[in-house]
C-alpha atoms as a PDB file:
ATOM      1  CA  UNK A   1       0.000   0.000   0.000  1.00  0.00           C
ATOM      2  CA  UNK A   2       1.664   3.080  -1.192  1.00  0.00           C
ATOM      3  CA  UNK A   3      -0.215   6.823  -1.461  1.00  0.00           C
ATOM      4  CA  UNK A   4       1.820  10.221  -1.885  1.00  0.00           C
ATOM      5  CA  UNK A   5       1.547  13.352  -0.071  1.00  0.00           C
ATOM      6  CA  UNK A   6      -0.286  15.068  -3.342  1.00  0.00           C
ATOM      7  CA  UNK A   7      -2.725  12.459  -3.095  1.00  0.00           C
ATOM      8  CA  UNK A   8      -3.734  13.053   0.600  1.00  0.00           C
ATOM      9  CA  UNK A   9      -4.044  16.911  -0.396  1.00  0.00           C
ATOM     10  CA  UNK A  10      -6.083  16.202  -3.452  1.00  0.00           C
ATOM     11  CA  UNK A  11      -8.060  13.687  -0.940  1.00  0.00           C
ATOM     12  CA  UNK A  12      -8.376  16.774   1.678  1.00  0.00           C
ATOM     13  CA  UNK A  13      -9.601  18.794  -0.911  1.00  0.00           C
ATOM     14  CA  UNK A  14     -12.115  17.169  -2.253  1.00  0.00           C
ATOM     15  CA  UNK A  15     -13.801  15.685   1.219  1.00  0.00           C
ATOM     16  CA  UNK A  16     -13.768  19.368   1.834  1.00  0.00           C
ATOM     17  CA  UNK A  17     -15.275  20.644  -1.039  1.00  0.00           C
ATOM     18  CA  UNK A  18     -17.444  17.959  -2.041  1.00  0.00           C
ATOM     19  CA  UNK A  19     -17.030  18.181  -5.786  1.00  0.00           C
ATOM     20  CA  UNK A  20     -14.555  17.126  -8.079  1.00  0.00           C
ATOM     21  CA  UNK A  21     -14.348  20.764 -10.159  1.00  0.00           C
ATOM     22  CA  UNK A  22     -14.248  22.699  -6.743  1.00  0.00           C
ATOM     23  CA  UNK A  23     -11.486  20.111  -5.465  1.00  0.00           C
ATOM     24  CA  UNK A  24      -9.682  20.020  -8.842  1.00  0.00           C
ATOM     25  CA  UNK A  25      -9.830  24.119  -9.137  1.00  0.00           C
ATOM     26  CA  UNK A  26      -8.267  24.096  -5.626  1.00  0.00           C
ATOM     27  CA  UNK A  27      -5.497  22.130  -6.070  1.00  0.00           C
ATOM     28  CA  UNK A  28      -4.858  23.716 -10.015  1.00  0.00           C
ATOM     29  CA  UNK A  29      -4.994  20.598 -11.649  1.00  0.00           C
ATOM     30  CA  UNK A  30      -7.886  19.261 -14.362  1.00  0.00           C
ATOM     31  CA  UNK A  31     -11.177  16.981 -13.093  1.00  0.00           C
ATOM     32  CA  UNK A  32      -9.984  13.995 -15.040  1.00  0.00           C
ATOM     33  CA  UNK A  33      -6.443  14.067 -12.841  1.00  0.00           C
ATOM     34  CA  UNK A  34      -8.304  14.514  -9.495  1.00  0.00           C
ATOM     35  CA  UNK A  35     -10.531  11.714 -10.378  1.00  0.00           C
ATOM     36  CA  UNK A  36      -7.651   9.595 -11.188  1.00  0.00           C
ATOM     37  CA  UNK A  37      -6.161  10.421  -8.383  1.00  0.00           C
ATOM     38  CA  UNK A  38      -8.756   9.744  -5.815  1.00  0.00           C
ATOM     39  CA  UNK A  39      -9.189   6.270  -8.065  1.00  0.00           C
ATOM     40  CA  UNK A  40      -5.933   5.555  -6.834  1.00  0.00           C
ATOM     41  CA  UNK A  41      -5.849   6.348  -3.788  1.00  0.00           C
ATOM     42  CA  UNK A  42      -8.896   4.142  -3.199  1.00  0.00           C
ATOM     43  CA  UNK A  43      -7.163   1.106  -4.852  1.00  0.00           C
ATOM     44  CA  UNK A  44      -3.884   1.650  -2.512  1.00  0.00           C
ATOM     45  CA  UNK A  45      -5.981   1.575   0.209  1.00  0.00           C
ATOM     46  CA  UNK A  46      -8.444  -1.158  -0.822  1.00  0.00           C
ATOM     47  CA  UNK A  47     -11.258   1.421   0.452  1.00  0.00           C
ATOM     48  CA  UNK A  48     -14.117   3.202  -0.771  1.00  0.00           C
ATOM     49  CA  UNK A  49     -13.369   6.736   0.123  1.00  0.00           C
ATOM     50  CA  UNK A  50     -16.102   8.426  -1.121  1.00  0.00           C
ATOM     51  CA  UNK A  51     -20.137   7.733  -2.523  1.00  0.00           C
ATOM     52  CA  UNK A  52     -21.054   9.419  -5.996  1.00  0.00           C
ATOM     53  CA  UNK A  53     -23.844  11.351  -5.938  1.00  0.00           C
ATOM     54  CA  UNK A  54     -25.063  13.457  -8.921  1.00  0.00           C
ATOM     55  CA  UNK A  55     -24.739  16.429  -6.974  1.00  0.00           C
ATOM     56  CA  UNK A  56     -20.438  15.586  -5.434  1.00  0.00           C
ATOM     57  CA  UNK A  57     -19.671  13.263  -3.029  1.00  0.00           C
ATOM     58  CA  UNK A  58     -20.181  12.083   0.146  1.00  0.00           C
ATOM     59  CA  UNK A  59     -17.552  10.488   2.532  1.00  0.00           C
ATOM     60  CA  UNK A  60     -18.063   6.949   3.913  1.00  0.00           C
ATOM     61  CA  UNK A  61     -17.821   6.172   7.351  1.00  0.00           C
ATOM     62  CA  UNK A  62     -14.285   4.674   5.920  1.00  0.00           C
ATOM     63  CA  UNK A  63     -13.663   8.120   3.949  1.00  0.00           C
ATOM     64  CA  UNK A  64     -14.393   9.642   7.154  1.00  0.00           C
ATOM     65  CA  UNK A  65     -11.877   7.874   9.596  1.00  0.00           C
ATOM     66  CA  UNK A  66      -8.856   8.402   7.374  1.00  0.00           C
ATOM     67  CA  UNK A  67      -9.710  12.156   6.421  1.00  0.00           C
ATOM     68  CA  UNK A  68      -8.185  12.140   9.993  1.00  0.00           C
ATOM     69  CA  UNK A  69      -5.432  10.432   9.165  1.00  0.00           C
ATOM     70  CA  UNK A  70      -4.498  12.138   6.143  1.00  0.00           C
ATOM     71  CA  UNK A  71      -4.927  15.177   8.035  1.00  0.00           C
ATOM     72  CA  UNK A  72      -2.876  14.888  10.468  1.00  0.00           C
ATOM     73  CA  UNK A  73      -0.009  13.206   8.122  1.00  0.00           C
ATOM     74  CA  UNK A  74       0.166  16.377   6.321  1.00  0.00           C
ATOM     75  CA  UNK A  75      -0.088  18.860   9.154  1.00  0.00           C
ATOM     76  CA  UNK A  76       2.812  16.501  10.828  1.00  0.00           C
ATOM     77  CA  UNK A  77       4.592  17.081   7.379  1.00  0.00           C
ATOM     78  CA  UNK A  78       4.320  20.481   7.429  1.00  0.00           C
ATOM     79  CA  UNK A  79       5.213  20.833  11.355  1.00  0.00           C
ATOM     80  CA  UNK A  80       8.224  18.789  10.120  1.00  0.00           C
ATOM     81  CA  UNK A  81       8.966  21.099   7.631  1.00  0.00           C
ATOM     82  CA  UNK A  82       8.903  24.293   9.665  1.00  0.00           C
ATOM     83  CA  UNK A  83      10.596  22.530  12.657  1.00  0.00           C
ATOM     84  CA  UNK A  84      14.121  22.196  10.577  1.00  0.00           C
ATOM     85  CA  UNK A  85      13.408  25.992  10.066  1.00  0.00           C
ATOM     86  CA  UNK A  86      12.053  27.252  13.411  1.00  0.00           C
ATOM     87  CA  UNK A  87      13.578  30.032  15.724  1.00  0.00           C
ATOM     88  CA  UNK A  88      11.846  31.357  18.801  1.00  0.00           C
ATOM     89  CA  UNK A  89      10.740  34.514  18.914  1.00  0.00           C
ATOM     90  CA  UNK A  90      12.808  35.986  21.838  1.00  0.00           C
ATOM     91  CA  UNK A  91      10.896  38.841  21.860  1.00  0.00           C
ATOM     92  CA  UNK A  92       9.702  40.476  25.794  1.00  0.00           C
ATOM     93  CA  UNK A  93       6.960  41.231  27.546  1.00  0.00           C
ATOM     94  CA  UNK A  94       3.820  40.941  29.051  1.00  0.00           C
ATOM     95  CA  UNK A  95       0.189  40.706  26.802  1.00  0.00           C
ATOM     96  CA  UNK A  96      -3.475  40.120  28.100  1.00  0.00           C
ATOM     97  CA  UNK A  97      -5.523  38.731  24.898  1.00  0.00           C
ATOM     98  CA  UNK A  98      -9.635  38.411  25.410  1.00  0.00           C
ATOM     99  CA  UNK A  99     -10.931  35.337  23.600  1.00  0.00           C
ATOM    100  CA  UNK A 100     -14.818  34.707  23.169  1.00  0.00           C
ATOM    101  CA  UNK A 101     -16.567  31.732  24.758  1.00  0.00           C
ATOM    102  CA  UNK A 102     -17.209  29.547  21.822  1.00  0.00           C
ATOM    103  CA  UNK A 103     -12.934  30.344  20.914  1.00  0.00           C
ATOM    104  CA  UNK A 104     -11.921  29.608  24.487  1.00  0.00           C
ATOM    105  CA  UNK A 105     -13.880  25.887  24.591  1.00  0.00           C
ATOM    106  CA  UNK A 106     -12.146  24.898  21.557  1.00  0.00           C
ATOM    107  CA  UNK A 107      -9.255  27.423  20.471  1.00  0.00           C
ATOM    108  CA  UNK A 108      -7.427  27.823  23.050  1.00  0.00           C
ATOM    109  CA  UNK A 109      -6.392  24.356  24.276  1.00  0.00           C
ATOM    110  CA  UNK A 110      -5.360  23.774  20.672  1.00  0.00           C
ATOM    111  CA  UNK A 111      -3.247  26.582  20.644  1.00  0.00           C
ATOM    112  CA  UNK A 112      -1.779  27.966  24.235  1.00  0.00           C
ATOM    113  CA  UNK A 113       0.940  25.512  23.835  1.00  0.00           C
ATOM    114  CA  UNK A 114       2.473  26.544  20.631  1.00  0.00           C
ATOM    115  CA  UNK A 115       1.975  30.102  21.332  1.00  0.00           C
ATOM    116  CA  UNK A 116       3.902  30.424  24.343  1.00  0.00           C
ATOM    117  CA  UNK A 117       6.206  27.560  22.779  1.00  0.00           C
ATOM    118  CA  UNK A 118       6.789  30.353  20.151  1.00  0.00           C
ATOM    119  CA  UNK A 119       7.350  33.470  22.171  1.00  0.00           C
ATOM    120  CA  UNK A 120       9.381  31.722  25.443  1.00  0.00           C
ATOM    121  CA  UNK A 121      10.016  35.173  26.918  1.00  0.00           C
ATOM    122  CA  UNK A 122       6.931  36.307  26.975  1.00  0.00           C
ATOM    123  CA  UNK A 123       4.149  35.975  29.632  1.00  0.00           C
ATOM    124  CA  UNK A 124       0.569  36.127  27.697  1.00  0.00           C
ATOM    125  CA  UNK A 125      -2.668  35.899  29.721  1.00  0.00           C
ATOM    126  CA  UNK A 126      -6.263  34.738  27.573  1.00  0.00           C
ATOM    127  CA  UNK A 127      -9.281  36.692  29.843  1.00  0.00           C
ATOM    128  CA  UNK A 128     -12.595  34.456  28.530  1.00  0.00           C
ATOM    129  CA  UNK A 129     -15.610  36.634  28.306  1.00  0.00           C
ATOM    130  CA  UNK A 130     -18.893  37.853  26.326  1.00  0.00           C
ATOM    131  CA  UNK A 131     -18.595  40.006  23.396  1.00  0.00           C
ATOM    132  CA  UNK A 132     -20.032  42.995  25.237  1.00  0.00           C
ATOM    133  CA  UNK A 133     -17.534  42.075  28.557  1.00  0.00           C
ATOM    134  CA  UNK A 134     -14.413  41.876  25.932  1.00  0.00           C
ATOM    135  CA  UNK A 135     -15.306  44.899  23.934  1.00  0.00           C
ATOM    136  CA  UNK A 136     -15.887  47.072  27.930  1.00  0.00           C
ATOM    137  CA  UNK A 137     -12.118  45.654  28.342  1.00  0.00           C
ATOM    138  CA  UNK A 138     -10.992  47.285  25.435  1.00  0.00           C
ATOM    139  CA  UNK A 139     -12.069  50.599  26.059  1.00  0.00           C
ATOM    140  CA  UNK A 140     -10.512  50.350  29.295  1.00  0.00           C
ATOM    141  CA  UNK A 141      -7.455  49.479  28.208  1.00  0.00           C
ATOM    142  CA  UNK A 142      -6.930  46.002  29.550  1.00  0.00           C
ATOM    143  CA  UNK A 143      -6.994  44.319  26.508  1.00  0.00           C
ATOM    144  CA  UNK A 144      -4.148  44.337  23.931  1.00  0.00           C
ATOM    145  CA  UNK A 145      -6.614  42.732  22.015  1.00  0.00           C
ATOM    146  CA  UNK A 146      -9.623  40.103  21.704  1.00  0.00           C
ATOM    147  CA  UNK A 147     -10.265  37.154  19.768  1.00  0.00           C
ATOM    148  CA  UNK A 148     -14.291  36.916  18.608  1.00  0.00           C
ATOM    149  CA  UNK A 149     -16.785  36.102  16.792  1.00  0.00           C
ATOM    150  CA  UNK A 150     -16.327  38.795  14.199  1.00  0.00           C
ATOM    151  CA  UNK A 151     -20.263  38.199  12.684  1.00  0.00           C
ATOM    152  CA  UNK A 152     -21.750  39.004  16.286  1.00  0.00           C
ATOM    153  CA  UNK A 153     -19.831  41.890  16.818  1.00  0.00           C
ATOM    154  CA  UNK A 154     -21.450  45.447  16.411  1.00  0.00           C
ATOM    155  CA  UNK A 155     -19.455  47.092  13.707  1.00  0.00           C
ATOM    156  CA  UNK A 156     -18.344  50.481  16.368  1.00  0.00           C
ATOM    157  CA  UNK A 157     -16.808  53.080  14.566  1.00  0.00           C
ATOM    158  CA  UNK A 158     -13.930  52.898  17.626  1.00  0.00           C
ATOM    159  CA  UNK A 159     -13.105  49.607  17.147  1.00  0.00           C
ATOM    160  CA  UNK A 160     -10.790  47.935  14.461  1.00  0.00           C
ATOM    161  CA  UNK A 161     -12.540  44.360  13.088  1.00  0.00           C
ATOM    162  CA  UNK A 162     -10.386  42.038  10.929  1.00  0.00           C
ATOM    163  CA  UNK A 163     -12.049  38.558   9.832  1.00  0.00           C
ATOM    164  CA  UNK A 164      -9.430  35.819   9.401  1.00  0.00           C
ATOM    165  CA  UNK A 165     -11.475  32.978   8.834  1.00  0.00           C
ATOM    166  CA  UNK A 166     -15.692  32.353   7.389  1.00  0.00           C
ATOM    167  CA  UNK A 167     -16.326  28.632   9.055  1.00  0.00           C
ATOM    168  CA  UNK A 168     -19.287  27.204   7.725  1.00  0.00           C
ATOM    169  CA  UNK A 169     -21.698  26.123   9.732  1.00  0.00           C
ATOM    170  CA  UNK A 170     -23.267  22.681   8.346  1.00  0.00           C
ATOM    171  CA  UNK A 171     -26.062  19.935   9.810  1.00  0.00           C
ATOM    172  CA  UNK A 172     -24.389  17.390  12.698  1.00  0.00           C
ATOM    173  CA  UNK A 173     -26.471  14.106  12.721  1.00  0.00           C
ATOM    174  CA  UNK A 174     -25.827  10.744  14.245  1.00  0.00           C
ATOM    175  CA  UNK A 175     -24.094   8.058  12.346  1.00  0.00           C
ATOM    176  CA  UNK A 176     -26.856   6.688  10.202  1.00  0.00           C
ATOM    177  CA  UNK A 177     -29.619   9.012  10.503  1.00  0.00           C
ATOM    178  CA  UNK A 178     -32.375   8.776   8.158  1.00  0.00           C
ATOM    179  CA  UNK A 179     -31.282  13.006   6.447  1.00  0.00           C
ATOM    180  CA  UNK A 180     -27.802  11.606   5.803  1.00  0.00           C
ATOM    181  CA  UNK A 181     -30.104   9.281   3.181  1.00  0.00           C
ATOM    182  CA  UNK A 182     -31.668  12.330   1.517  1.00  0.00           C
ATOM    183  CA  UNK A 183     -29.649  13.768  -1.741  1.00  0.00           C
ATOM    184  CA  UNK A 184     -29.590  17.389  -0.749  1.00  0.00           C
ATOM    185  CA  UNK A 185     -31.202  18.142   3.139  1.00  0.00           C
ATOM    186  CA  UNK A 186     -32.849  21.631   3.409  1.00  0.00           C
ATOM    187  CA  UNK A 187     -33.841  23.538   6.481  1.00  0.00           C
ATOM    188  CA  UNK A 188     -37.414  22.111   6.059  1.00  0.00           C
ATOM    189  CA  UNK A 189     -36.696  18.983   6.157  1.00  0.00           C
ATOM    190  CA  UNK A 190     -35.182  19.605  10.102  1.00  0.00           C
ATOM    191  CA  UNK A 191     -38.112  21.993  10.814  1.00  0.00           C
ATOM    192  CA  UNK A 192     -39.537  18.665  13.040  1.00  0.00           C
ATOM    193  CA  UNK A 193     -36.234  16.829  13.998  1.00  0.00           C
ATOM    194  CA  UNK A 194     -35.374  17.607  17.538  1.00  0.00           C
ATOM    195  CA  UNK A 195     -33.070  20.250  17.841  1.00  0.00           C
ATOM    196  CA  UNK A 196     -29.553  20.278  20.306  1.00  0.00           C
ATOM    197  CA  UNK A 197     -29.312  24.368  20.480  1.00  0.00           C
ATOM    198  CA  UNK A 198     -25.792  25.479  21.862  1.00  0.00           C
ATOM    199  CA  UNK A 199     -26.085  28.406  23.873  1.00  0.00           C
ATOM    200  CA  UNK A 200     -23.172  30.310  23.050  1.00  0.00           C
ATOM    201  CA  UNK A 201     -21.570  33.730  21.770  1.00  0.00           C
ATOM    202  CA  UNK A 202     -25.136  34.756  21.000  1.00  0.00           C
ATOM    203  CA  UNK A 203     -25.578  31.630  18.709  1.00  0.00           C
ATOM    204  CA  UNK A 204     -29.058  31.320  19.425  1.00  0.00           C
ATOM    205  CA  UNK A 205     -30.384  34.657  18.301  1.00  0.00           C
ATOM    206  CA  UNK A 206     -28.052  34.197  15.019  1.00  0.00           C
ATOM    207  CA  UNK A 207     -29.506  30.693  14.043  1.00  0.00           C
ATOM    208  CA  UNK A 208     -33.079  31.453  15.080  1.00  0.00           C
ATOM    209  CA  UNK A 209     -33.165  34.553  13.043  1.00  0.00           C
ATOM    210  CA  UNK A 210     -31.192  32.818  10.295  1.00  0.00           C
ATOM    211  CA  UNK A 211     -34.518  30.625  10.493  1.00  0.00           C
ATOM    212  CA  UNK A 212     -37.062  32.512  10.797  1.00  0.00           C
ATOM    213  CA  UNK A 213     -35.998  34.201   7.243  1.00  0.00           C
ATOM    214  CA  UNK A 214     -36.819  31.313   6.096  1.00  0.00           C
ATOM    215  CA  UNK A 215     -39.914  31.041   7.237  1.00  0.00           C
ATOM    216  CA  UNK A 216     -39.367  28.197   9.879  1.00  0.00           C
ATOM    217  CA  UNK A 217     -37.952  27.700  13.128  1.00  0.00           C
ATOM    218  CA  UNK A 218     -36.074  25.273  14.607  1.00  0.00           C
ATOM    219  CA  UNK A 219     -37.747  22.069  17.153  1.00  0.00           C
ATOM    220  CA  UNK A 220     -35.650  23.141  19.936  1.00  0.00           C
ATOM    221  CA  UNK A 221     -35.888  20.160  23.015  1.00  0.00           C
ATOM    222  CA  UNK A 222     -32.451  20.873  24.743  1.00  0.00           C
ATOM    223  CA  UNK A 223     -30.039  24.106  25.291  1.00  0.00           C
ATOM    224  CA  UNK A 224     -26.827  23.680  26.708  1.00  0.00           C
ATOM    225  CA  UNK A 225     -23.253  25.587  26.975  1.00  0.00           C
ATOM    226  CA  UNK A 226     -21.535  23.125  26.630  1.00  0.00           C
ATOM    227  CA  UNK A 227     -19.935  21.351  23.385  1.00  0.00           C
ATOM    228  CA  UNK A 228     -18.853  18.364  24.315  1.00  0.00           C
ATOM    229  CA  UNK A 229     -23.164  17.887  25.359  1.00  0.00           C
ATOM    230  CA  UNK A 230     -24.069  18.913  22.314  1.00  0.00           C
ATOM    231  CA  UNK A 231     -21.829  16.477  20.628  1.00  0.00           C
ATOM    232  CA  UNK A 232     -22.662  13.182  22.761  1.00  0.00           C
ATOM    233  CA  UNK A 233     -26.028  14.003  22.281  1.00  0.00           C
ATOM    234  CA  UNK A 234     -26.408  14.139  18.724  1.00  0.00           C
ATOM    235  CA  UNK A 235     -23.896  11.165  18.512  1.00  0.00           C
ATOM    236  CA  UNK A 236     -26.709   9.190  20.524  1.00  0.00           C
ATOM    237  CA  UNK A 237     -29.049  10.366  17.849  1.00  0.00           C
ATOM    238  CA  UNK A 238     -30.686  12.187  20.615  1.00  0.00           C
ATOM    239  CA  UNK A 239     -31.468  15.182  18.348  1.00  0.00           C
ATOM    240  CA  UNK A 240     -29.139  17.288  15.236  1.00  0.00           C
ATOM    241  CA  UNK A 241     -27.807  20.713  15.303  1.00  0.00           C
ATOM    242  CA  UNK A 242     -25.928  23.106  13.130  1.00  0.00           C
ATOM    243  CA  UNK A 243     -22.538  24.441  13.735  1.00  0.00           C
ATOM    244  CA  UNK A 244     -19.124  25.085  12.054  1.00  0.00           C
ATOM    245  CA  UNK A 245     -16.656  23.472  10.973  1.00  0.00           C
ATOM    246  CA  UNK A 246     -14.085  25.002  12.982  1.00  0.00           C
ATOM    247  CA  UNK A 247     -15.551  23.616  16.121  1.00  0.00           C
ATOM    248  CA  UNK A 248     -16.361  20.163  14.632  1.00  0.00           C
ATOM    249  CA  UNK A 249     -15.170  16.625  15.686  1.00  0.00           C
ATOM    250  CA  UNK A 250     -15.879  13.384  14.318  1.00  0.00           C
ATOM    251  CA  UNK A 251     -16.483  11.496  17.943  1.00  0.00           C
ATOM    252  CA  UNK A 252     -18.003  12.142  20.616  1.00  0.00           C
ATOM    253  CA  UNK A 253     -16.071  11.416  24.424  1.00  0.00           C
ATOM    254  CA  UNK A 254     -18.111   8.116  24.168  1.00  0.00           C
ATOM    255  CA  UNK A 255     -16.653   7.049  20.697  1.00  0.00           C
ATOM    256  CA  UNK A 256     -19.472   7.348  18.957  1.00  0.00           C
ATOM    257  CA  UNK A 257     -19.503   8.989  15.306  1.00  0.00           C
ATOM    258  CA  UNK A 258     -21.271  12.408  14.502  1.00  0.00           C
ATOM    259  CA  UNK A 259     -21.868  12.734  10.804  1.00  0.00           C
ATOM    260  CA  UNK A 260     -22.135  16.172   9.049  1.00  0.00           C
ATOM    261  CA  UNK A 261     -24.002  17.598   6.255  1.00  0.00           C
ATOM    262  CA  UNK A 262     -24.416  20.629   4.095  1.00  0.00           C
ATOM    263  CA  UNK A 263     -27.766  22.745   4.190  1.00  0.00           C
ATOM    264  CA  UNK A 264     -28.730  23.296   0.165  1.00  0.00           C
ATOM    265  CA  UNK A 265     -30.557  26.572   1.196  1.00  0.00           C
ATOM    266  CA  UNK A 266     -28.409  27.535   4.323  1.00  0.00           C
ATOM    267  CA  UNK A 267     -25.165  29.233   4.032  1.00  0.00           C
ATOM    268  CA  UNK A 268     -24.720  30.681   7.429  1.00  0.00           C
ATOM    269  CA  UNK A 269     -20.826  31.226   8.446  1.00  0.00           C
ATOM    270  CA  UNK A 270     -19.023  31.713  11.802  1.00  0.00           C
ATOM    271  CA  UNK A 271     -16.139  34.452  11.269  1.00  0.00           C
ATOM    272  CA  UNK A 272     -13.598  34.132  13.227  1.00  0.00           C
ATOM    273  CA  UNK A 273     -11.196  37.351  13.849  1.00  0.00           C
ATOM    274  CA  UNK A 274      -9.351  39.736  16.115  1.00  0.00           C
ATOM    275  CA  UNK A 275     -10.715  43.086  17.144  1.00  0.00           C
ATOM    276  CA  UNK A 276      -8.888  46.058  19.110  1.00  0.00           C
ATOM    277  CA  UNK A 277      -9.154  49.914  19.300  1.00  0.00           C
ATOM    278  CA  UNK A 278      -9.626  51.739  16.316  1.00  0.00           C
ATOM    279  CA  UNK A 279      -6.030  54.837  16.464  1.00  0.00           C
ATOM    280  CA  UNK A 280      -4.630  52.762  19.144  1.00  0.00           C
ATOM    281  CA  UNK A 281      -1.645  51.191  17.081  1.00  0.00           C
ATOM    282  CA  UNK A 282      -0.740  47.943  18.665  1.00  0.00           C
ATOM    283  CA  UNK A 283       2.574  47.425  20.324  1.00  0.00           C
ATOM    284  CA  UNK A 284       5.285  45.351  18.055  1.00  0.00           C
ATOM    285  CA  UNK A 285       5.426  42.749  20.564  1.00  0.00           C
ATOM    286  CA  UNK A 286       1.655  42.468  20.585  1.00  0.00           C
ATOM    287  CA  UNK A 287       1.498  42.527  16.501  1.00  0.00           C
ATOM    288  CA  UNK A 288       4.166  39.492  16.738  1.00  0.00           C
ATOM    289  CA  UNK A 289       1.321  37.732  18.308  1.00  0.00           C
ATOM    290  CA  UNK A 290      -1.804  38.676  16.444  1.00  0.00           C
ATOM    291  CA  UNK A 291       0.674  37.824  13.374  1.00  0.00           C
ATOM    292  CA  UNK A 292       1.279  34.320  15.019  1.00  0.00           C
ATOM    293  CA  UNK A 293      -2.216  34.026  16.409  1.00  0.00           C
ATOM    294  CA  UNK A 294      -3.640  34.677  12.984  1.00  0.00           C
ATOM    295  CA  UNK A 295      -1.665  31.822  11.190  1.00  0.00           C
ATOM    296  CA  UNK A 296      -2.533  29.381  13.319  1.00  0.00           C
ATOM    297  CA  UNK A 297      -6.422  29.989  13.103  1.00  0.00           C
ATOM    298  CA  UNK A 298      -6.396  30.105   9.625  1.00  0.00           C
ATOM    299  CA  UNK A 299      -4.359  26.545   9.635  1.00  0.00           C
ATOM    300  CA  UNK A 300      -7.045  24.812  11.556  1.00  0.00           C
ATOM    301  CA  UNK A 301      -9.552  26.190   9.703  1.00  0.00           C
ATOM    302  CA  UNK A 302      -7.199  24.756   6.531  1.00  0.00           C
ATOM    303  CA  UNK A 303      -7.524  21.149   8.256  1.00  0.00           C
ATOM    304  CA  UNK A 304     -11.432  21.412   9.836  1.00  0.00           C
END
């Protein structure tokens, strides 16, 4: 069994993308090489990787499992890479960061580590709080700078918004639920499924309204701040929900598989971004780690 780097990107690709032009357009080659590619790929592995559909292509429960694989083989590759390269930054100094709620469950344990790995002199502090609470500590001037939810943030004329990343937000259903059998799923067709709502970074209010435009609303029977709930739950087939990819796993802490989906006629997105004061240039030091900060949100977006 033999499979090369390229092939695991072109394989990332397209179980990201879901079609074979988007995937092939990505990775600037033509559809008939991605297709033989993923052909052989599947014939290394002795695996179906994907199910045609007229519409793309879905993953198999197979697909699924080594998407994580091939992930992490070419983030290790990469990490490699950089490692033969990598210099701390010896840069000084002291920086409080704010980080939203829905950021701080799953952000920051992937990333304290290689931050303060990165900048060894430096003592950095993450203060968790509401979008209101973060944007007060700006203003006051104990903030550097926050990490947030960029689409729930009032657009202030004082404040300076930058987006780095637009995480879709797609269906999560158990492993084998009857809408992972429908070609396309549309918001109707969850209208009567019970609903897992997170309550989160004003996630509610966004998805409700999102909704509503619609002309539906969703069968909320459980709310809940916490993730790691929300994922069990719809791993049990207790009930689906809709979130991003960022913040997506395949298993839940019981090892059971939660499935995702794309919406036909929802496109709803979870920016992800920095914000600070508006004429308030930021300290080097503290630009060194927005820089850093910023590169390492947009590479787990790259790999969600």
């Amino acid at each position: 069994m033999k499979f090369t780097l390229r092939q695991l990107e072109f394989f990332i690709a397209l179980a990201q993308t879901k079609q074979i032009s988007k995937a092939a357009s990505r990775c600037h080659i033509s559809q008939s090489s991605m297709t033989v590619a993923m052909r052989n790929l599947e014939e290394a592995l002795n695996s179906q990787l994907f199910l045609r559909q007229p519409k793309g292509i879905q993953l198999t429960a197979g697909g699924e499992r080594f998407l994580l694989h091939a992930q992490k083989i070419i983030s290790d590759s990469q990490h490699a890479i950089e490692d033969l390269q990598y210099q701390p930054e010896l840069t000084r100094g002291e920086i409080t960061i704010g980080i939203a709620k829905t950021l701080s469950a799953y952000l920051l344990p992937a990333i304290i580590s290689e931050v303060e790995q990165h900048f060894p002199l430096m003592t950095l502090r993450f203060v968790e709080g509401d979008p209101a609470e973060l944007i007060e500590r700006l203003h006051h001037k104990t903030l550097a700078f926050a990490l947030v939810l960029t689409s729930n943030i009032s657009h202030d004329s004082g404040l300076e918004i930058e987006t780095f990343i637009r995480s879709q937000r797609r269906l999560w259903v158990s492993q084998g639920h009857p809408l992972l059998n429908l070609p396309a799923v549309k918001l109707a067709d969850i209208a009567n499924v019970a609903f897992i709502m997170l309550d989160t970074d004003k996630y509610p209010d966004v998805i409700c309204e999102h909704w509503q435009a619609k002309g539906g609303r969703p069968n909320i029977i459980f709310t809940t701040t916490s993730f790691e709930t929300v994922r069990s739950l719809v791993a049990k087939g207790k009930g689906v929900t809709i979130l991003s990819d960022l913040v997506y796993r395949p298993w839940s802490l019981e090892g059971l598989r939660v499935m995702r989906k794309t919406i036909e006629d929802s496109s709803t997105y979870m920016d992800v971004g920095a914000v600070a004061l508006k004429g308030k240039p930021l300290a080097e030091s503290d630009r060194m780690v927005l820089d850093y900060l910023r590169g390492i949100i947009i590479r787990l977006d790259d790999h969600a």
